[in-house]
Protein backbone atom coordinates (compact mmCIF):
# COMPACT_ATOMS: atom_id res chain seq x y z
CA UNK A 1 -23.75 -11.09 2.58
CA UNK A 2 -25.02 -11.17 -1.17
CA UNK A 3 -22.50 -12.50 -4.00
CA UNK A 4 -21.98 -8.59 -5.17
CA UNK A 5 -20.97 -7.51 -1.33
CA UNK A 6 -18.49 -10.48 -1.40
CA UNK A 7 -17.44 -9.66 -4.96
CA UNK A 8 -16.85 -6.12 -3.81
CA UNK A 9 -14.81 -6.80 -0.98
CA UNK A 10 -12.86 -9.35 -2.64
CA UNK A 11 -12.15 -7.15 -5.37
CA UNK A 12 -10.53 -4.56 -2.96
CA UNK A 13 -8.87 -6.92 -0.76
CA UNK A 14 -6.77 -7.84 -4.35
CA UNK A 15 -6.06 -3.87 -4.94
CA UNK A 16 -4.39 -3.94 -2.01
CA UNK A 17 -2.65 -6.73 -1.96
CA UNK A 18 -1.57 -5.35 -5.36
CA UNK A 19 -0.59 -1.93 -3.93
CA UNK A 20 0.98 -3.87 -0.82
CA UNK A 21 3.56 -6.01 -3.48
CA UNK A 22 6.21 -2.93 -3.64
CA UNK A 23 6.17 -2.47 -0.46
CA UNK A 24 6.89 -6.24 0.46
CA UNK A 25 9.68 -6.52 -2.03
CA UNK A 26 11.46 -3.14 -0.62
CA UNK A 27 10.99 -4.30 2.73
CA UNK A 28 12.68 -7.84 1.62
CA UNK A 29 15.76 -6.27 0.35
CA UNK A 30 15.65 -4.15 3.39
CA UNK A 31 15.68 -0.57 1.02
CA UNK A 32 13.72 2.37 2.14
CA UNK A 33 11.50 4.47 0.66
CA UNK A 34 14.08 7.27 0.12
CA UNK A 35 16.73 5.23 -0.78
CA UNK A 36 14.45 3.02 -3.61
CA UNK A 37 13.38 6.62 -4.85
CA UNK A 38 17.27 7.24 -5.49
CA UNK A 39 17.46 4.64 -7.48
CA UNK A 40 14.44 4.95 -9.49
CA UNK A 41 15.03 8.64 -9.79
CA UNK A 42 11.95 10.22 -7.78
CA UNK A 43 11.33 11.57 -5.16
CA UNK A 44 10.46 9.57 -1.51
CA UNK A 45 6.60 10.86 -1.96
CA UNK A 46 6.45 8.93 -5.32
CA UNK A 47 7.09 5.92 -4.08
CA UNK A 48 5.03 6.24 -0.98
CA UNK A 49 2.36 6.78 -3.30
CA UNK A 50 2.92 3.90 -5.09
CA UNK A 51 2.72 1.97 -2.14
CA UNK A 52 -0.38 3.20 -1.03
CA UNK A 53 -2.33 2.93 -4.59
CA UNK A 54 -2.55 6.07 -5.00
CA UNK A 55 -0.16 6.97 -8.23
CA UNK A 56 -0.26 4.82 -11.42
CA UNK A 57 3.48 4.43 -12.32
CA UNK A 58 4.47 4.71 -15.87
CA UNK A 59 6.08 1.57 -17.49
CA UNK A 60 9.38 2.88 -17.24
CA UNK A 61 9.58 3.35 -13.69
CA UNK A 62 7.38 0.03 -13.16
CA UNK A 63 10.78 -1.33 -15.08
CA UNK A 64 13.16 0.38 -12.74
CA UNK A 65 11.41 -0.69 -10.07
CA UNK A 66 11.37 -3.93 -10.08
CA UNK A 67 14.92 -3.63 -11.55
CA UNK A 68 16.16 -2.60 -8.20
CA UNK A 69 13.82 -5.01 -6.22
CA UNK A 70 14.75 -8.38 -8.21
CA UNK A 71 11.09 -8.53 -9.30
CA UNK A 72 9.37 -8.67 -12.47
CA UNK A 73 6.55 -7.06 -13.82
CA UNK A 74 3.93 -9.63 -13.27
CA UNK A 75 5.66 -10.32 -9.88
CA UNK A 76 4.29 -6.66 -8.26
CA UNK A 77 2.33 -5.17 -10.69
CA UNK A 78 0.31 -8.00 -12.53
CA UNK A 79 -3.34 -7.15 -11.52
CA UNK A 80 -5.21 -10.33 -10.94
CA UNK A 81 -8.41 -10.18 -12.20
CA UNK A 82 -11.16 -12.11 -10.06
CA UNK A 83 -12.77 -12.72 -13.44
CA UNK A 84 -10.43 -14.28 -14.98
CA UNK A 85 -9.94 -17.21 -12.51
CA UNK A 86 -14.15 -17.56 -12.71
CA UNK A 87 -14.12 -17.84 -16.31
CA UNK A 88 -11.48 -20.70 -15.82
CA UNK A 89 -13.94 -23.20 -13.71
């Protein structure tokens, strides 16, 4: 596999990690969809999106979120940038 097929893969193996996070820290405090979408105020789809990577939340609800799951911002939805640590070598 060439360094841009690793790259590639590596880059979407973080995305959905990323979009995994929420769904780790709901699962942790044992809170379902439905219930976390109560408390957020939206509805069950939303956060189900969420979840999958498929909706970019707005600050505000990234705030509530993690508000209700004991998380912080960097904690579930701090994109790590594969760059970043390269640059650092």
């Amino acid at each position: 596999m060439t360094y841009k097929g690793i790259y590639g893969t590596l880059c979407v193996e973080v995305v959905e990690l990323k979009n995994l996070k929420v769904k780790f820290a709901r699962l942790e405090k044992d809170i379902s969809q439905t219930e976390l979408a109560k408390r957020v105020g939206v509805t069950r789809q939303t956060i189900g999106m969420i979840e999958a990577g498929d909706y970019n939340p707005t600050l505000r609800l990234c705030i509530a979120i993690c508000r209700e799951l004991g998380k912080t911002l960097n904690d579930l939805f701090w994109e790590e940038d594969p760059d970043d640590e390269e640059r650092t070598r």
